[in-house]
Protein backbone atom coordinates (compact mmCIF):
# COMPACT_ATOMS: atom_id res chain seq x y z
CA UNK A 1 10.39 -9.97 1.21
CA UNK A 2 11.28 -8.07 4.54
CA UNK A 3 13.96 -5.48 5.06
CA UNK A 4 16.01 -6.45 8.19
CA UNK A 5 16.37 -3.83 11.12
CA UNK A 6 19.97 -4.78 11.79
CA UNK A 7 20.91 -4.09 8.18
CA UNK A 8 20.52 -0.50 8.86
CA UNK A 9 23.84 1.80 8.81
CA UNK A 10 25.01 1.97 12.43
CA UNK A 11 24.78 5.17 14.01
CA UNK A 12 27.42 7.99 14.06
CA UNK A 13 28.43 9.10 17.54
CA UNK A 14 26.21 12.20 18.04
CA UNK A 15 24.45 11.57 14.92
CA UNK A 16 20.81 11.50 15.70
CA UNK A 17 18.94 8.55 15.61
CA UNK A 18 17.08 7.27 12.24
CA UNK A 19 13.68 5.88 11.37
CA UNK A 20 13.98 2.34 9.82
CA UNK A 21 11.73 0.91 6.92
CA UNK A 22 10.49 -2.98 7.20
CA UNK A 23 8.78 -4.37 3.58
CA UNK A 24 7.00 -7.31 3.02
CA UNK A 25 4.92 -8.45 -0.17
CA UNK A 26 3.01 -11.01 -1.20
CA UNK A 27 1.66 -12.01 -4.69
CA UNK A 28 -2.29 -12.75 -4.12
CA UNK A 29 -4.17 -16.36 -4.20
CA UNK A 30 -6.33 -14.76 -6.86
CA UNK A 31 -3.12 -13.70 -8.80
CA UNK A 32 -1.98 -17.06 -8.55
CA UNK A 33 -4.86 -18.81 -9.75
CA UNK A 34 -5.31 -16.55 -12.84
CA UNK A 35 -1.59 -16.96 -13.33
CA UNK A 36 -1.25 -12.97 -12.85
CA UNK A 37 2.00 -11.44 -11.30
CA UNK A 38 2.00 -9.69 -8.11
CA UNK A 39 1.29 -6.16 -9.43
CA UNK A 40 2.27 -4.07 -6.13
CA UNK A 41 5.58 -2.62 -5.75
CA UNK A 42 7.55 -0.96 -2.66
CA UNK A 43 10.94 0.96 -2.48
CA UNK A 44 12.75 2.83 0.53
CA UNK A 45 15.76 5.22 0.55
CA UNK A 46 17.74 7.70 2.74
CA UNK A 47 16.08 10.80 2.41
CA UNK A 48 19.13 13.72 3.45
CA UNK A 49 21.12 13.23 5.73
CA UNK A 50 19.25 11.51 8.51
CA UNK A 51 15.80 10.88 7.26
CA UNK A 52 14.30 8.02 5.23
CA UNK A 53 11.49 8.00 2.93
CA UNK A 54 9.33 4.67 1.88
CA UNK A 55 6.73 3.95 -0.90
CA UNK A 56 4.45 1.67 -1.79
CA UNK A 57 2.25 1.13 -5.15
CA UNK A 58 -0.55 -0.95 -6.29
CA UNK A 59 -0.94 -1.30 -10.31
CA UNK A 60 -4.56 -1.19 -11.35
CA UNK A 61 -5.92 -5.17 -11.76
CA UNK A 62 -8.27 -4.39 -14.60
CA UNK A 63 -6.81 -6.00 -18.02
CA UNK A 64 -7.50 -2.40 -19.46
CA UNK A 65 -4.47 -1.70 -16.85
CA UNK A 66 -2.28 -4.62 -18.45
CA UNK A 67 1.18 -2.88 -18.04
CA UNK A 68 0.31 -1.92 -14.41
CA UNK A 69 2.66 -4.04 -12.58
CA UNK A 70 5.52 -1.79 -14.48
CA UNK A 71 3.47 1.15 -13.35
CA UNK A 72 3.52 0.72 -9.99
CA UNK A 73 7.31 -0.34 -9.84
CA UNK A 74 8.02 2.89 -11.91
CA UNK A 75 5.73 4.97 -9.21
CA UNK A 76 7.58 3.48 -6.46
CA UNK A 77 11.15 4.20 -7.80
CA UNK A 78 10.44 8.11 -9.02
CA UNK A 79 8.47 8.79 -5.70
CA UNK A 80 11.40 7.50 -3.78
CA UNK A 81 13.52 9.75 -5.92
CA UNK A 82 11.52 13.00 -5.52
CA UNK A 83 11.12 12.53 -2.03
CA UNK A 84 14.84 12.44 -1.93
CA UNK A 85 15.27 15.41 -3.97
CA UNK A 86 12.60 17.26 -1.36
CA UNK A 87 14.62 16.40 1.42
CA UNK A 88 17.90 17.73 -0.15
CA UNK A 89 15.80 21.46 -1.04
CA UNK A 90 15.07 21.21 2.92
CA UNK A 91 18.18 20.59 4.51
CA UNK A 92 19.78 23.03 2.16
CA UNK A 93 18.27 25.73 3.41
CA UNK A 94 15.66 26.32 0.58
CA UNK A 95 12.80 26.49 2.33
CA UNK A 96 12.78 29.32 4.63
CA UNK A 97 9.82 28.25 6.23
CA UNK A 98 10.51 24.75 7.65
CA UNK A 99 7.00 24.43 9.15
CA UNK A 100 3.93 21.91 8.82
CA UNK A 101 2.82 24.44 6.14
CA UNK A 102 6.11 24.94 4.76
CA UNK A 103 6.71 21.86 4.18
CA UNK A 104 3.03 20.64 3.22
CA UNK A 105 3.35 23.10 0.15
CA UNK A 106 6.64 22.43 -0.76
CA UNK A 107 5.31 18.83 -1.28
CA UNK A 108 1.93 20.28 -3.31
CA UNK A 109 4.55 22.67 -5.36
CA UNK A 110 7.10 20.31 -6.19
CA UNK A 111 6.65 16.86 -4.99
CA UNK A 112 3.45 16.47 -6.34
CA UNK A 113 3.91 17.94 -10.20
CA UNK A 114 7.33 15.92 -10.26
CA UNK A 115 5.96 12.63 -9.53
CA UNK A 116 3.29 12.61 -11.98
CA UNK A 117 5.32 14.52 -14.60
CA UNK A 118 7.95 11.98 -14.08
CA UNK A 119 5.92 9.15 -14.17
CA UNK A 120 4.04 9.55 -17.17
CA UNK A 121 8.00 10.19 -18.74
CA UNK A 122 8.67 7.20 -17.37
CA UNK A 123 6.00 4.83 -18.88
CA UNK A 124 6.39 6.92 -22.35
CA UNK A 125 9.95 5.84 -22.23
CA UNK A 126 8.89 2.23 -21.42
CA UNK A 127 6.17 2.40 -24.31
CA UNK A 128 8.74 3.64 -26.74
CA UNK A 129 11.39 0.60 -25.63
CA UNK A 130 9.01 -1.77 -25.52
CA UNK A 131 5.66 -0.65 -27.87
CA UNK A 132 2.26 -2.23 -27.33
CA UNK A 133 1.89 -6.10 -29.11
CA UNK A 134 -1.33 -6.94 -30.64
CA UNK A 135 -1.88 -9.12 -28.16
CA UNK A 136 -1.82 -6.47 -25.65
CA UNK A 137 -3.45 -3.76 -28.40
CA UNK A 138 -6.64 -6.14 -27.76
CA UNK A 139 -7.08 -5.32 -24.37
CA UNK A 140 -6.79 -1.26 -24.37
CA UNK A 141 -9.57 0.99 -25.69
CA UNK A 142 -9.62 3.12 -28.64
CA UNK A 143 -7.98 6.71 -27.81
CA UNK A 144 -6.64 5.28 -24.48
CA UNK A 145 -3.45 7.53 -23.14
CA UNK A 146 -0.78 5.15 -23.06
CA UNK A 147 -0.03 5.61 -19.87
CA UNK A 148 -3.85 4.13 -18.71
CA UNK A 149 -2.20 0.45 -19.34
CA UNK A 150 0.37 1.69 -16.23
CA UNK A 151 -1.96 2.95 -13.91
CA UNK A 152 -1.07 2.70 -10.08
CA UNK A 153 -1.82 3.96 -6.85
CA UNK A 154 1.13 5.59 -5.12
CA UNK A 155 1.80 5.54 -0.95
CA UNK A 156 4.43 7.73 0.19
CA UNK A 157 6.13 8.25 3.23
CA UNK A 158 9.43 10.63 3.84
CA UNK A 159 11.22 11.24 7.66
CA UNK A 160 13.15 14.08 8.22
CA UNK A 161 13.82 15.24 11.70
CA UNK A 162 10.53 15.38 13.92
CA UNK A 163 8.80 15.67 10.29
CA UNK A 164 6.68 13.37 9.06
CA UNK A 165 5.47 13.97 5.26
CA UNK A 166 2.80 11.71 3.95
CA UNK A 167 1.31 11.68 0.13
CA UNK A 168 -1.34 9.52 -1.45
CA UNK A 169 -2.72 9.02 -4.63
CA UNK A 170 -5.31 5.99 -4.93
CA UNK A 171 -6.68 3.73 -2.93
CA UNK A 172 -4.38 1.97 0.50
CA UNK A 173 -4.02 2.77 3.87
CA UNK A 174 -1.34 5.21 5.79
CA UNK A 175 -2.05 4.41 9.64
CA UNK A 176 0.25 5.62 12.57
CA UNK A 177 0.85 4.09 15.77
CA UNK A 178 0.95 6.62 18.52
CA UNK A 179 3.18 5.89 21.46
CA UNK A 180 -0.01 5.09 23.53
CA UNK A 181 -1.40 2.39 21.32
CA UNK A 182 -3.81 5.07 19.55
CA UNK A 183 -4.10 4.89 15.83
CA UNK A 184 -3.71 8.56 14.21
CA UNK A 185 -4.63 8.42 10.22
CA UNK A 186 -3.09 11.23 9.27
CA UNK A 187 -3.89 11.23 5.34
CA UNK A 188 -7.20 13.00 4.38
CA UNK A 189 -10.24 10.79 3.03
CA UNK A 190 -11.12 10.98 -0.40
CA UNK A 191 -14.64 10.84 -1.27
CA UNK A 192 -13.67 9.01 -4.77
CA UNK A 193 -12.51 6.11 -3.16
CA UNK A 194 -15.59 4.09 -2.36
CA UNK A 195 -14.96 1.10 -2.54
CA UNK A 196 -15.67 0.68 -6.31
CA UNK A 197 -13.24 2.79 -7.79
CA UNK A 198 -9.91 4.91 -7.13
CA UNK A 199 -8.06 7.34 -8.40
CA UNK A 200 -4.89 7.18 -10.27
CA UNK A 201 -1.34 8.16 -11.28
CA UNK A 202 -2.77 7.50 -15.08
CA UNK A 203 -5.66 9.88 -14.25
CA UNK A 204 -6.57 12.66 -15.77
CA UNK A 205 -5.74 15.33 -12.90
CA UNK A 206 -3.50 12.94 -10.82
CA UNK A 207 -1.75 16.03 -9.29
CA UNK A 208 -5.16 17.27 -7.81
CA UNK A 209 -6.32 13.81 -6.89
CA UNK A 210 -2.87 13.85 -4.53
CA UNK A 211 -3.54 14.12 -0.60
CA UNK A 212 -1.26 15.06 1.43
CA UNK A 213 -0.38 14.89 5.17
CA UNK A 214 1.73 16.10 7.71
CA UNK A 215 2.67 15.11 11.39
CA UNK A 216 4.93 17.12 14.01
CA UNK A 217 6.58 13.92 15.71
CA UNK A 218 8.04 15.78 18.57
CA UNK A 219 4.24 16.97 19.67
CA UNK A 220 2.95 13.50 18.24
CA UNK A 221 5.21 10.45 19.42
CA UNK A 222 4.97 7.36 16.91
CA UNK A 223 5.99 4.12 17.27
CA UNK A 224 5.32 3.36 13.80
CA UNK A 225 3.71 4.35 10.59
CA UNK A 226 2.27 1.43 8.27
CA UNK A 227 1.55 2.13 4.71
CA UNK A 228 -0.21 -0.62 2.92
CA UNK A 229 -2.10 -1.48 -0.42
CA UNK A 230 -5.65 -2.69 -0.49
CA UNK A 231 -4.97 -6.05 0.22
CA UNK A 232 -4.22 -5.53 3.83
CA UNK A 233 -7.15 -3.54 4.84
CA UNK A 234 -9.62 -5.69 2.64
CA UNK A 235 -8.64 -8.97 4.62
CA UNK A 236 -9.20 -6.99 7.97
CA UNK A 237 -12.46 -7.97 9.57
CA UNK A 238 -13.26 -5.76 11.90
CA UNK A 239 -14.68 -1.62 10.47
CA UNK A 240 -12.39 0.22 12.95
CA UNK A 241 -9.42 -2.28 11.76
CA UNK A 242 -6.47 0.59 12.24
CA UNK A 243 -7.80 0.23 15.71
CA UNK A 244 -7.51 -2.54 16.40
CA UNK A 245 -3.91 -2.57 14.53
CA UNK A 246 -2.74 -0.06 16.57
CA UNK A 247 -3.45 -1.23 19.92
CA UNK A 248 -2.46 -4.36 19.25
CA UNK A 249 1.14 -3.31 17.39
CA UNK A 250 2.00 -1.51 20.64
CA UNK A 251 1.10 -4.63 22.97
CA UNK A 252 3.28 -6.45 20.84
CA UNK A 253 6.03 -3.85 20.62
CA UNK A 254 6.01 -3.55 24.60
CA UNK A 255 6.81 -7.08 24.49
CA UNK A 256 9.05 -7.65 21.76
CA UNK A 257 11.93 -6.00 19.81
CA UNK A 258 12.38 -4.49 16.15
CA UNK A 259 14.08 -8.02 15.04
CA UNK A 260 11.12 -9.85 15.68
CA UNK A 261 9.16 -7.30 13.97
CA UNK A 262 11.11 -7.41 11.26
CA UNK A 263 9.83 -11.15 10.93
CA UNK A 264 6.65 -10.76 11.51
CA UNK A 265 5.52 -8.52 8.19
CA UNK A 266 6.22 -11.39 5.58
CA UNK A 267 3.69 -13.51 7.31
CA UNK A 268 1.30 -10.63 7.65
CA UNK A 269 1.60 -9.80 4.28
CA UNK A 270 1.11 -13.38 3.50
CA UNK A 271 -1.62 -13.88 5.13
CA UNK A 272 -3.63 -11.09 4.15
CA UNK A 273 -2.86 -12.07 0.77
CA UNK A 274 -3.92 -15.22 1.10
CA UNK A 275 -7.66 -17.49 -0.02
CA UNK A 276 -8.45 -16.62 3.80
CA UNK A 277 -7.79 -13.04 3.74
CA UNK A 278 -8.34 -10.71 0.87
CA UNK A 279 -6.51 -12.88 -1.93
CA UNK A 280 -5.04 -9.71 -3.58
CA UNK A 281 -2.01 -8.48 -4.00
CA UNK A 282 -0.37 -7.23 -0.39
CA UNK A 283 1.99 -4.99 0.15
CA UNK A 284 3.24 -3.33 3.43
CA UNK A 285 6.00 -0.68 4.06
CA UNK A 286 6.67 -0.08 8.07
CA UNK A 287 8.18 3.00 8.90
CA UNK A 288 9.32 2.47 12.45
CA UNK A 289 10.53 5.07 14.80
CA UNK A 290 13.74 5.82 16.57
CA UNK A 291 12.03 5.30 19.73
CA UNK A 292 11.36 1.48 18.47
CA UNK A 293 13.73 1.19 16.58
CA UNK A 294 16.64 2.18 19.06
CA UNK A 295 16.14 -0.28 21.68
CA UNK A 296 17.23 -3.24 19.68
CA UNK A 297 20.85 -4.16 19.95
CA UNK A 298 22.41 -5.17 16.55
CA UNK A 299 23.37 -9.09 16.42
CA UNK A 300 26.67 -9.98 16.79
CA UNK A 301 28.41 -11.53 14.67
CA UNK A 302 27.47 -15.75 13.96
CA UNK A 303 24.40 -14.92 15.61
CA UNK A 304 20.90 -15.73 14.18
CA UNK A 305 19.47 -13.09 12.82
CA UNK A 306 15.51 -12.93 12.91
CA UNK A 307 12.72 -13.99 15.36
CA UNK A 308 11.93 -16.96 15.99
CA UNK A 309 8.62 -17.90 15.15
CA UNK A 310 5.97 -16.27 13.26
CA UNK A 311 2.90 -15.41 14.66
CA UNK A 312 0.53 -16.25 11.75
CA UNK A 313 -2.92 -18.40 12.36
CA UNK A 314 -2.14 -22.04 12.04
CA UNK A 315 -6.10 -22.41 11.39
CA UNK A 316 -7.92 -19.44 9.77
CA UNK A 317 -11.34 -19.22 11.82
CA UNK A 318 -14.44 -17.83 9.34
CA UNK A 319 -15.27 -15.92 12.53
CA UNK A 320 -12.27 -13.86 12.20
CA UNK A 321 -11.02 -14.05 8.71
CA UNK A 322 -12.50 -13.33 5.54
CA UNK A 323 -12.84 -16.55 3.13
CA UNK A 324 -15.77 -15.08 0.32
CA UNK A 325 -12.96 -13.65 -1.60
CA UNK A 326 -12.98 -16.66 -4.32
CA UNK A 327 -14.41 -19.61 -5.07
CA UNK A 328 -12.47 -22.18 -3.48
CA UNK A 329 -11.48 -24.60 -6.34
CA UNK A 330 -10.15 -21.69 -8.03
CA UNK A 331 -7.13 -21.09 -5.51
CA UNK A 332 -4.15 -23.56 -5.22
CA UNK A 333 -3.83 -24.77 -2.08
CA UNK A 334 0.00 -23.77 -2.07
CA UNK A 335 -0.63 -20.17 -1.85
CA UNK A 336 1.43 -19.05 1.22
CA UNK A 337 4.50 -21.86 0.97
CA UNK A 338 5.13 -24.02 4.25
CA UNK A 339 8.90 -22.74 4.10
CA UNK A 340 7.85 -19.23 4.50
CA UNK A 341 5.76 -18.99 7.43
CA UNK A 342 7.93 -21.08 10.35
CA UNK A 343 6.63 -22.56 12.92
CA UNK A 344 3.36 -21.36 12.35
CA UNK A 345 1.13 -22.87 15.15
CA UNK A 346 0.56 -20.37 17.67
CA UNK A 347 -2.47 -18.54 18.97
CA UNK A 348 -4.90 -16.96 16.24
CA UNK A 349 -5.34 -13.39 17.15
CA UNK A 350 -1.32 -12.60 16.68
CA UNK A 351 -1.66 -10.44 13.44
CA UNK A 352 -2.30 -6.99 14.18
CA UNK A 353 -6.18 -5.93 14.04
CA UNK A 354 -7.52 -9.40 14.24
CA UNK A 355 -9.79 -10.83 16.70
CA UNK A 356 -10.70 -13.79 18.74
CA UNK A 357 -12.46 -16.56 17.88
CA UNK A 358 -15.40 -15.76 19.66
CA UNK A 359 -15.06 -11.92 18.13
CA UNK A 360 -13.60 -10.43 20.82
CA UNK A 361 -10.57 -8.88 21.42
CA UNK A 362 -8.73 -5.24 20.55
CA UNK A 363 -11.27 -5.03 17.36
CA UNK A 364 -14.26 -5.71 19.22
CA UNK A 365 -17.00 -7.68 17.32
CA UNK A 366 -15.65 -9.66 14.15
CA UNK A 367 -17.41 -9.14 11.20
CA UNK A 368 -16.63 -8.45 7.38
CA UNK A 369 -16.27 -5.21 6.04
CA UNK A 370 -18.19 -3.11 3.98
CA UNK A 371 -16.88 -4.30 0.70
CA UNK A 372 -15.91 -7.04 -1.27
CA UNK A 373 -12.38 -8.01 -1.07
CA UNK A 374 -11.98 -6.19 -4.46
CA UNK A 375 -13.56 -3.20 -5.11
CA UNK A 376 -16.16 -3.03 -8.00
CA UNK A 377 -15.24 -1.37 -10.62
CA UNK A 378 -16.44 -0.58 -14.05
CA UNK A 379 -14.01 -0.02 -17.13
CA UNK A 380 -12.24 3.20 -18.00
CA UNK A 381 -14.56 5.23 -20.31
CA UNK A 382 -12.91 5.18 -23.92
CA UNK A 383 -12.23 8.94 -25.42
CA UNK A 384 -12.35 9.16 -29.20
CA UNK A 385 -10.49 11.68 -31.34
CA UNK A 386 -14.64 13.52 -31.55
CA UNK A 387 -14.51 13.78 -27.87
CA UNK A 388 -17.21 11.60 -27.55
CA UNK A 389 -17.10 8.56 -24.82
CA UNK A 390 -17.80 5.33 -25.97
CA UNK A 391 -20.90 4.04 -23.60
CA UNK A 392 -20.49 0.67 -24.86
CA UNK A 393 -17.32 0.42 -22.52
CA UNK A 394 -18.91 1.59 -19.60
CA UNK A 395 -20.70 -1.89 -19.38
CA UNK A 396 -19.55 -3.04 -15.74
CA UNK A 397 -16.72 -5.23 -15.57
CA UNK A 398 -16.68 -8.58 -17.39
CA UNK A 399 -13.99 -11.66 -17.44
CA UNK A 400 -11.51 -8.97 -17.89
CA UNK A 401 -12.86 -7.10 -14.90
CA UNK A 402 -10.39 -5.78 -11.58
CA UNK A 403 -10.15 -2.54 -10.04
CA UNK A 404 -10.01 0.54 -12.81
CA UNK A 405 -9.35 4.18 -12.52
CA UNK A 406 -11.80 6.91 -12.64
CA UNK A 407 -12.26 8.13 -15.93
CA UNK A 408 -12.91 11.63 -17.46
CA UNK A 409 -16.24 12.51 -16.05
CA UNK A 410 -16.81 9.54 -13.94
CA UNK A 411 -16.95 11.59 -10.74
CA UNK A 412 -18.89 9.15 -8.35
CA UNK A 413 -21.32 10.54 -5.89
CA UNK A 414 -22.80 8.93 -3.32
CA UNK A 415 -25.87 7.76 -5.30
CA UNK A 416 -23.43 6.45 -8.02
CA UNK A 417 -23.19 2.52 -8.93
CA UNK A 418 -21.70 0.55 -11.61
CA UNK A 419 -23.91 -0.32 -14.43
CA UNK A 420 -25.53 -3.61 -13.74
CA UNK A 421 -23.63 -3.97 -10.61
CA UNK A 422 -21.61 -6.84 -12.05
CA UNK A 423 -18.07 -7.23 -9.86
CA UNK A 424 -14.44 -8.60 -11.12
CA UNK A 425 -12.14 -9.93 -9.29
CA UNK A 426 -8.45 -9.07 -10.42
């Protein structure tokens, strides 16, 4: 699903030019072969009166997590929401200091507590609509916070003027294309995410595990800023993949307008969900700049609207893209539908970060990341009324396995593994 650039509001005269969001997502070929829905969620709004603010949110896979798609749609709507609200406090004049600091703590002050205060409302409201079957009753843990059967990772995104607010909870990737091609990350690391496990809206300190990040546009010209869950990153195939993304989104920017881009993202996002990428969920929110965005003329009327082609990989290449993600008999071949990637024969190193058959290209040498396509996870410790954590759920994942949050406790360090070091793919 892609947001068209010429569906923006036409500018005012002497109103100043606006960001535009692009969204694609894709329901992943593992999803699809355990019958599983596409658990990621996205939303965009105007944020005051010339900004614009986008989110995206990945629901936990784990079947501890089994309300998780709702999670993540309910984490996309609120952050979307407070984000707004921020904005508003801005341009009204209530922050006196309208600063990277200024506005970095007005995010950690407000932002921050409202989401996750919100949130957990949220699913408490959706528990109380809609309570817990037996069925699902089977799958949660005894003393499990309802809210653990909602938990999602949270991207968000907000424009306003030569601003650029970024906050992250979880696991995902926020990269920014600089004007010359360079890719700026401008979220900090967190040394929880490992690859095994991430932290969550449904954690117990979500408001600490937050990260935020700021960039002054007018010092740091972007061309665009993707955020994207999991399943983007883990179908990349080179380490340095924002790279590699970067350069090549501003070769193909310099050559192309924001219609075509606009086309482009649901065949990313396909592909990356796809048995040759990372076969999870994908997700992708663009955030592209005025100076991108302001060069394409709208379409007039009776006109088509749209590129015309595709650029996706008519022949995945296991030199360049992953394909250990799953077993192959387990994954229909009708995962990415013929009618939604058009005319989809053209070279194979047109999606952004990828590389050439032989390994070359923008990424330099293909070859797979550090991880499995999902990370390795072990199950949400359970908490009794006593206090005491039930060790017989800490067992590594098993047919119900997928990505989990971090527990109570279950700070990893560097040394830590999951028991057994069994894996589960969600």
């Amino acid at each position: 699903m892609t947001t068209p650039a010429w569906n923006a509001p036409s500018e005012q005269p002497g109103r100043r030019p606006t960001w535009l969001v692009l969204t694609a997502s894709e329901r992943g070929a593992s999803h699809i072969a355990m019958g599983a829905p596409n658990q990621d969620s996205f939303g965009y709004e105007r944020a005051g009166a010339q900004g614009m603010v986008a989110a995206v949110a990945d629901g936990h896979g784990h079947s501890r997590h089994l309300r998780s798609a709702r999670g993540s749609r309910l984490a996309a709507q609120i952050g979307c929401q407070v984000a707004q609200e921020l904005a508003d406090q801005i341009e009204g004049g209530l922050l006196a200091d309208v600063s990277a600091d200024g506005i970095g703590d007005l995010a950690k002050q407000f932002l921050v507590p409202e989401v996750v205060r919100r949130w957990r409302e949220g699913v408490l409201a959706d528990v109380e609509a809609d309570p817990f079957s037996e069925a699902e009753d089977a799958f949660r843990m005894q003393g499990d916070d309802p809210t653990i059967a909602y938990g999602s990772t949270l991207l968000l995104g907000m424009t306003l003027g030569d601003w650029l607010l970024l906050a992250q909870i979880g696991d995902g990737d926020v990269v920014a294309v600089r004007a010359d091609g360079r890719a700026l990350l401008p979220v900090p690391s967190d040394p929880q995410l490992d690859g095994l496990v991430t932290t969550s809206l449904c954690g117990p300190d979500a408001r600490s595990d937050f990260r935020i990040g700021m960039v002054d546009t007018a010092q740091t010209p972007l061309l665009t800023v993707l955020l994207a869950t999991d399943g983007y990153a883990n179908a990349q195939v080179v380490d340095d993949w924002p790279a590699a993304f970067s350069a090549d989104l501003a070769k193909m920017l310099a050559e192309h307008d924001v219609h075509w881009l606009a086309g482009q993202l649901p065949g990313w996002a396909a592909h990356c969900a796809s048995a040759h990428g990372s076969a999870d969920d994908t997700t992708i929110a663009m955030l592209v700049s005025p100076a991108v965005a302001g060069t394409t003329p709208r379409p007039a009327d009776g006109e088509e609207k749209g590129p015309e082609e595709t650029t996706i990989p008519a022949a995945p290449h296991s030199e360049t893209v992953r394909n250990d993600t799953v077993p192959n008999d387990t994954v229909p071949n009708n995962t990415v539908p013929n009618d939604t990637v058009p005319n989809n024969t053209v070279p194979n190193n047109t999606v952004p970060g990828s590389t050439g058959a032989d390994g070359s290209g923008s990424g330099g040498e293909g070859m797979a990341g550090p991880h499995p396509t999902e990370p390795i996870t072990v199950r949400l410790t359970a908490v009794p009324a006593d206090g005491q954590a039930d060790d017989s759920a800490a067992d590594g994942a098993d047919e119900h396995g997928g990505e989990a949050a971090i527990a109570p406790g279950e700070r990893p360090t560097t040394e830590w593994e999951p028991p057994g070091g069994e894996s589960g793919a969600r």
